[in-house]
C-alpha atoms as a PDB file:
ATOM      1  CA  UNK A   1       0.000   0.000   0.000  1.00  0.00           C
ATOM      2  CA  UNK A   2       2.706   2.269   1.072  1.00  0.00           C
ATOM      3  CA  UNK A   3       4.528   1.565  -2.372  1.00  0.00           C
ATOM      4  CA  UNK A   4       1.498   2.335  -4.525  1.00  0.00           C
ATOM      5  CA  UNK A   5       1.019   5.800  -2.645  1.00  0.00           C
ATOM      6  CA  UNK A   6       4.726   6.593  -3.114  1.00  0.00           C
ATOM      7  CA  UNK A   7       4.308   5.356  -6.948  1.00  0.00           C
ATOM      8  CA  UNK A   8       1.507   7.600  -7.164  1.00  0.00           C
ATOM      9  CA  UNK A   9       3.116  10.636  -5.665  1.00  0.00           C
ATOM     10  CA  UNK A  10       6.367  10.257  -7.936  1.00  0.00           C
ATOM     11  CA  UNK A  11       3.570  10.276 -10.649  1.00  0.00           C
ATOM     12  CA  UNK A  12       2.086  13.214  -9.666  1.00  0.00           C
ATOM     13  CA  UNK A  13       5.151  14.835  -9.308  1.00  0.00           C
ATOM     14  CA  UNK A  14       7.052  13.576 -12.640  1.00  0.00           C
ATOM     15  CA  UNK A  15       4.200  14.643 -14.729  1.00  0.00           C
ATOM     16  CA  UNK A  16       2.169  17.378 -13.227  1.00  0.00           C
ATOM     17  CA  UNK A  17      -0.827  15.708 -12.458  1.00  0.00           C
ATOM     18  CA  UNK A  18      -3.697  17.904 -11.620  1.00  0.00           C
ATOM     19  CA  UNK A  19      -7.037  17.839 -11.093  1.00  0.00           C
ATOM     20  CA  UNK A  20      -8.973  19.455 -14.171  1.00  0.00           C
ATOM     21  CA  UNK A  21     -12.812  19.182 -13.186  1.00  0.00           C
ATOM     22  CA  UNK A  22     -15.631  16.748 -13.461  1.00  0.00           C
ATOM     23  CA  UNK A  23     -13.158  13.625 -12.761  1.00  0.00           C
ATOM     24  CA  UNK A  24     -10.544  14.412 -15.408  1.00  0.00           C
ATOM     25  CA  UNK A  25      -6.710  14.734 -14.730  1.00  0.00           C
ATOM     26  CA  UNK A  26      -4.074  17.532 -16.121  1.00  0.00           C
ATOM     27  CA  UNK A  27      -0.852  16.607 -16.873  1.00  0.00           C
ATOM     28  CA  UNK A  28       2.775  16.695 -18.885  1.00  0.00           C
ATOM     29  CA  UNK A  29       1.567  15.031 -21.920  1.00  0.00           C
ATOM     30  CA  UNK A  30       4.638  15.554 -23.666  1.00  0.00           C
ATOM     31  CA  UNK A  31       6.889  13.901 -20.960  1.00  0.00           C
ATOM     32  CA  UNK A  32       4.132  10.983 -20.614  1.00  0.00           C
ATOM     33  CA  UNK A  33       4.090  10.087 -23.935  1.00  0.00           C
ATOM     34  CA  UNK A  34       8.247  10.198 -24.054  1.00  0.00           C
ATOM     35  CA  UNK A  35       8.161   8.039 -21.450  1.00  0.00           C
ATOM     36  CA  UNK A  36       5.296   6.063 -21.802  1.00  0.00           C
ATOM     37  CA  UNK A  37       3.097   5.763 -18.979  1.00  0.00           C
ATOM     38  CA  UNK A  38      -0.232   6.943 -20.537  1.00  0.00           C
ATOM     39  CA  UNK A  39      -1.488   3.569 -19.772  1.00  0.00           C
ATOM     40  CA  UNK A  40      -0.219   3.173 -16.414  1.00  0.00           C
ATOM     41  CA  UNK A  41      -1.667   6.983 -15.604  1.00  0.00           C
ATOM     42  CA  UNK A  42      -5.337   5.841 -16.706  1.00  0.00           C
ATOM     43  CA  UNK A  43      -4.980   2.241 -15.045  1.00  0.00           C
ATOM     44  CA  UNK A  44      -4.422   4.905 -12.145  1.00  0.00           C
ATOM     45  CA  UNK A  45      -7.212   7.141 -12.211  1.00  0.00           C
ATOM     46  CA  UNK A  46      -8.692   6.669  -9.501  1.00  0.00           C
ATOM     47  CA  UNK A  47      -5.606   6.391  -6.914  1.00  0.00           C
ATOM     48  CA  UNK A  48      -4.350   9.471  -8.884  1.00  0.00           C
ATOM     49  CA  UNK A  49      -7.624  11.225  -7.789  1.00  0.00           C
ATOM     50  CA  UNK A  50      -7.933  10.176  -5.028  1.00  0.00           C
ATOM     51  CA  UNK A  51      -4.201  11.410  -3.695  1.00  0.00           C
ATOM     52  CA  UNK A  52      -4.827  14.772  -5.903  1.00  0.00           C
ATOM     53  CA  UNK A  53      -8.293  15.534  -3.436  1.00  0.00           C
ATOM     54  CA  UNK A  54      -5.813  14.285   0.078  1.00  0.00           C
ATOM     55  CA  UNK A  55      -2.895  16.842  -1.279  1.00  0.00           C
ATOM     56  CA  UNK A  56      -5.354  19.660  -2.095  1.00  0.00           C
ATOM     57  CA  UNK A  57      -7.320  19.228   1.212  1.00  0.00           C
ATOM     58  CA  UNK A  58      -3.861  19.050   3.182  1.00  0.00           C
ATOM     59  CA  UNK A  59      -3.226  22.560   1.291  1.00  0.00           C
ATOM     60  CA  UNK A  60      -6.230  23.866   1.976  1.00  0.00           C
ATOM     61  CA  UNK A  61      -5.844  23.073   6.236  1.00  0.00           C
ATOM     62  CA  UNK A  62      -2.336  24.389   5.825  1.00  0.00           C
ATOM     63  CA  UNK A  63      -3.794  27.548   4.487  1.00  0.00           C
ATOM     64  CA  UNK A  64      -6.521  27.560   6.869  1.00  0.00           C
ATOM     65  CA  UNK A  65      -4.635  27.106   9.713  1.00  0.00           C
ATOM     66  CA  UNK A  66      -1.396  30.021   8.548  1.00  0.00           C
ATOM     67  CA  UNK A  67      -4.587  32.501   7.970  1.00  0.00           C
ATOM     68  CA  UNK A  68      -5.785  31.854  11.789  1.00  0.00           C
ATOM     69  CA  UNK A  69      -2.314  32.505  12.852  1.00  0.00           C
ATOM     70  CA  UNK A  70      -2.215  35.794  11.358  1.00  0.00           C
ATOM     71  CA  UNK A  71      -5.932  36.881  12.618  1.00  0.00           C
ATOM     72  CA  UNK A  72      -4.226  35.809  16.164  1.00  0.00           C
ATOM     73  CA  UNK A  73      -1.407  38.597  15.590  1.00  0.00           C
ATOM     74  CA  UNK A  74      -3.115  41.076  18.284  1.00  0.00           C
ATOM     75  CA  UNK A  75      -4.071  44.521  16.240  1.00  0.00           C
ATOM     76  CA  UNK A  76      -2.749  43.553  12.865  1.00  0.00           C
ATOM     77  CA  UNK A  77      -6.317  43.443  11.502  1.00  0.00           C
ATOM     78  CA  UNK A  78      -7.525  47.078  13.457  1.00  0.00           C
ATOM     79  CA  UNK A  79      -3.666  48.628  11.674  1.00  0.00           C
ATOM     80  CA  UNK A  80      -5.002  47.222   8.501  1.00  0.00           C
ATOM     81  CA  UNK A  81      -8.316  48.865   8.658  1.00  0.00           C
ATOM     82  CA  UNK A  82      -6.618  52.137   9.224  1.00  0.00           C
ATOM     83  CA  UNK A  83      -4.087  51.647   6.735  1.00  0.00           C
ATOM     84  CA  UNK A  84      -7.057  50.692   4.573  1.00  0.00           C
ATOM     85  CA  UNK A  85      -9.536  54.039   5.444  1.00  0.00           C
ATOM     86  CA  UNK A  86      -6.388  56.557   5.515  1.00  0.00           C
ATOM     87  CA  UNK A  87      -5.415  54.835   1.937  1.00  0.00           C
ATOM     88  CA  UNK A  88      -8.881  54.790   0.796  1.00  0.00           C
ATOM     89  CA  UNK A  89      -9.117  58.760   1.608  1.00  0.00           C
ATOM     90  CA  UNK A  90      -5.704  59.622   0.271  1.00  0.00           C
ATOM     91  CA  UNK A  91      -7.131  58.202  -2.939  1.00  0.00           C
ATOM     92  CA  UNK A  92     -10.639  59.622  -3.207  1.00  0.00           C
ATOM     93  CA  UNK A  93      -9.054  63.161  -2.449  1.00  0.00           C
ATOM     94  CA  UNK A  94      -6.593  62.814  -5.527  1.00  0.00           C
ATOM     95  CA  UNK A  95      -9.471  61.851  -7.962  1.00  0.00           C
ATOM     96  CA  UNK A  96     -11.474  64.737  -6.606  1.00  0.00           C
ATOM     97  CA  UNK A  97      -8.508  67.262  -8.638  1.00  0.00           C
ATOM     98  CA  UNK A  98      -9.258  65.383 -11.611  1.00  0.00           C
ATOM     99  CA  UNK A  99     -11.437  66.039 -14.625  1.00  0.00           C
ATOM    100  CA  UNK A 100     -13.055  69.121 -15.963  1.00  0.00           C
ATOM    101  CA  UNK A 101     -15.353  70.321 -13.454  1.00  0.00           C
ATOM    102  CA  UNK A 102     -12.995  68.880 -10.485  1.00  0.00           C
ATOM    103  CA  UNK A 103     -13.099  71.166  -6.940  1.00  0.00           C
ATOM    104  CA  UNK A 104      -9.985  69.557  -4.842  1.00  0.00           C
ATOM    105  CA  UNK A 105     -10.730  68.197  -1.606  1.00  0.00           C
ATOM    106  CA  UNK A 106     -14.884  68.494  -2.250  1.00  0.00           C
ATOM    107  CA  UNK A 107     -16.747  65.811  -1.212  1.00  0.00           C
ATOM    108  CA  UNK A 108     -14.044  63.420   0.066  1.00  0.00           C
ATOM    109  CA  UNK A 109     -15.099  64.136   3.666  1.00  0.00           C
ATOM    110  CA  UNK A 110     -12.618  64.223   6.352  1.00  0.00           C
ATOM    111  CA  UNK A 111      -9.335  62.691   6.501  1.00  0.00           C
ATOM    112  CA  UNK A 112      -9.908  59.521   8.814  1.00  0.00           C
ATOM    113  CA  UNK A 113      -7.877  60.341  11.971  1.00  0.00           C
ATOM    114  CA  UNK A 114      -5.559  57.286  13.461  1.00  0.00           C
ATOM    115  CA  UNK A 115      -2.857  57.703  15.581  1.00  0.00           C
ATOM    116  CA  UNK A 116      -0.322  55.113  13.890  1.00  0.00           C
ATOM    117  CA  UNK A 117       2.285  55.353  15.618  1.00  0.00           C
ATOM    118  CA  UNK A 118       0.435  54.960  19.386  1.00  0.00           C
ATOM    119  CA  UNK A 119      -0.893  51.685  17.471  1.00  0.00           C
ATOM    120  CA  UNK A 120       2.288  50.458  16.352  1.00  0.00           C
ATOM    121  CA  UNK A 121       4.078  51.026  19.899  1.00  0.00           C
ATOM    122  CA  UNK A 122       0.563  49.209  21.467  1.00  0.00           C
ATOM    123  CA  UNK A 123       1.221  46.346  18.690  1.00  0.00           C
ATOM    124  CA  UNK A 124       4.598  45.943  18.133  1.00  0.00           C
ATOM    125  CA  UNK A 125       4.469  41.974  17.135  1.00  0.00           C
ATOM    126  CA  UNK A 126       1.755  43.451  14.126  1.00  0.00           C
ATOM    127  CA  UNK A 127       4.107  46.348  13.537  1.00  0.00           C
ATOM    128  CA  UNK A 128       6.960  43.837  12.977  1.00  0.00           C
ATOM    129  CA  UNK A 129       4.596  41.813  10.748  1.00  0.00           C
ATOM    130  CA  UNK A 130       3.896  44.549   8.516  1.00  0.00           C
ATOM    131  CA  UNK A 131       7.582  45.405   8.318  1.00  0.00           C
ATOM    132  CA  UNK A 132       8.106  42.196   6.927  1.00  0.00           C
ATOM    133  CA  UNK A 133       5.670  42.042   4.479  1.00  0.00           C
ATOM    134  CA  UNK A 134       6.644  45.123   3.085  1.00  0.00           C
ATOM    135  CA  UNK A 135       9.929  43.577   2.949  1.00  0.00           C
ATOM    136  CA  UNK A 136       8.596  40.309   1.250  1.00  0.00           C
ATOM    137  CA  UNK A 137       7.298  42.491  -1.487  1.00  0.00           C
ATOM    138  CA  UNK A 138      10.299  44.464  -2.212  1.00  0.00           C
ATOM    139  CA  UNK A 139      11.426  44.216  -5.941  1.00  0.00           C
ATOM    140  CA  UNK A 140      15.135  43.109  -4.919  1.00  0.00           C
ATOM    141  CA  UNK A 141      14.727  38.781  -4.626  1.00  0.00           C
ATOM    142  CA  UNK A 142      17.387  39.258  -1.819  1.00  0.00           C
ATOM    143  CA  UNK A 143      15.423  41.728   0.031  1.00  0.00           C
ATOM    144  CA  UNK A 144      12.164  40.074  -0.833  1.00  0.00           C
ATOM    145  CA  UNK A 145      13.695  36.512   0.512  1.00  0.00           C
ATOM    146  CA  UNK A 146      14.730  37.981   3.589  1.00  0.00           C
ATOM    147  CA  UNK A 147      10.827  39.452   4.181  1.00  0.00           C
ATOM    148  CA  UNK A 148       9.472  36.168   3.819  1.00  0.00           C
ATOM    149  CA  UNK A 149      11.589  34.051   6.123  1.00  0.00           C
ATOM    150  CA  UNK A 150      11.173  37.269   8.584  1.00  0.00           C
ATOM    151  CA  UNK A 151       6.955  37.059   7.880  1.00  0.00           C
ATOM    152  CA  UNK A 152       6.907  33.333   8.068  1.00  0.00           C
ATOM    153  CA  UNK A 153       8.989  33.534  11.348  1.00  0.00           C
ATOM    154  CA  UNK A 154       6.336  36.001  13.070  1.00  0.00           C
ATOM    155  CA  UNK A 155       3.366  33.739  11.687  1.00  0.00           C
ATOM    156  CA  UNK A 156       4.698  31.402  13.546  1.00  0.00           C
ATOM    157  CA  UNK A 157       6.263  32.963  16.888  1.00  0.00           C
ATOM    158  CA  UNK A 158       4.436  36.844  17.020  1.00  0.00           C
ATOM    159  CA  UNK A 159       6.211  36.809  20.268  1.00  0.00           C
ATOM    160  CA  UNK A 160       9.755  36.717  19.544  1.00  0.00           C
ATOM    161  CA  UNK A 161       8.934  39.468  17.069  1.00  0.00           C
ATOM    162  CA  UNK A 162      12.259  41.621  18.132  1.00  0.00           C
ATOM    163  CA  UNK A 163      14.723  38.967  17.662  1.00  0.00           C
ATOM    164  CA  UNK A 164      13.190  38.212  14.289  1.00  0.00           C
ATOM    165  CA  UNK A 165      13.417  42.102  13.354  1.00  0.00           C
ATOM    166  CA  UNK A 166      16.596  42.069  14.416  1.00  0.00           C
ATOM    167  CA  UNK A 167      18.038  39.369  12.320  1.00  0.00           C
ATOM    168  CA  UNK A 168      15.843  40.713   8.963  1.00  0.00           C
ATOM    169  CA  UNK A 169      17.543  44.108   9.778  1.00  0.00           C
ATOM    170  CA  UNK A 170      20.997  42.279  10.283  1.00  0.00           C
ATOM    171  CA  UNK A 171      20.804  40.612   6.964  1.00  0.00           C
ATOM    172  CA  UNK A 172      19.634  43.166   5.272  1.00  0.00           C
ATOM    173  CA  UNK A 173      22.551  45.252   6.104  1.00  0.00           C
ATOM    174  CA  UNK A 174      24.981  42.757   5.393  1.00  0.00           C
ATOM    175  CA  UNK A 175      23.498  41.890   1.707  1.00  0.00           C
ATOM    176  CA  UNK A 176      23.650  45.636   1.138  1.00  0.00           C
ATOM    177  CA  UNK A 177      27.109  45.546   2.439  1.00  0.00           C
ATOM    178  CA  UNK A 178      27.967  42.763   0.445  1.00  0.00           C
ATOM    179  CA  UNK A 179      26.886  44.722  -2.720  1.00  0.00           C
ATOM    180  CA  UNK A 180      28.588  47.833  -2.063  1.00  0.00           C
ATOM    181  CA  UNK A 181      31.637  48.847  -4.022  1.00  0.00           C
ATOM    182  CA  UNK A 182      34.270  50.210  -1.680  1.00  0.00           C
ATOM    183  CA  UNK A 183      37.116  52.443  -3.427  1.00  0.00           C
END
């Protein structure tokens, strides 16, 4: 049993198997046909399928359960929101200088009013989570790697938040130092 399951996952794997809808399977038809296992993949169906539904539902609790950790993160979601109204406001007051008949600032109401900076000191672990994600979407891979490991890190510890900061911060600075040219 165990050897079929691990036959079926090297499938999988080898030849991109996918599910595609109403009990039909994606795949690498070019590499299946080189090798020859077209047969072997249909006399398979229905493990195939099977295993496809237990990987995807395995995704889907992984998913589930990294999107509870994050709602735990204590005030990331009330940041977000005023991130999300101050954004929202900042945008609405730009359109309202465009067009023809455009009076700046009319009918944008007022700005919302957040004191950011009392939330991020009252937050810190959902400050340091936002830090990272900025990071993780910085243009530079190097950067951008470092973000990730630093987001995926306060996921899954919020509490050691500083000593995670700290080490995104210390490589940071040392792939910038690695990449400067000293005379």
């Amino acid at each position: 049993m165990i050897k079929e399951k691990l036959r079926v996952d090297e499938l999988i794997k080898k030849y991109e198997l996918a599910l595609a809808g109403n009990g039909m399977i994606r795949y690498n038809g070019k590499q299946a046909e080189k090798d020859n296992v077209i047969d072997e993949l249909k006399a398979r169906k229905s493990d195939i399928i099977a295993r496809l539904e237990e990987i995807n539902a395995e995704k889907e609790k992984a998913a589930a359960d990294r999107a509870a950790k994050i709602a735990a993160i204590e005030g990331l979601a009330e940041i977000k929101k005023a991130h999300a109204e101050i954004e929202e406001w900042n945008y609405r007051f730009g359109q309202s200088f465009e067009g023809e008949y455009a009076v700046g600032g009319m009918n944008v109401g007022k700005k919302p009013e957040y004191d950011l900076k009392a939330m991020y000191k009252k937050y810190p672990a959902a400050r340091a989570y936002l830090r990272a994600e900025a990071e993780s979407r910085k243009s530079n891979y190097e950067f951008a790697a470092i973000g990730r490991r630093a987001l995926e890190a306060i996921i899954n510890n919020p509490e050691d938040y500083e000593n995670i900061m700290a080490t995104m911060d210390a490589e940071i600075s040392a792939s910038v130092d690695r990449h400067l040219m000293m005379d």
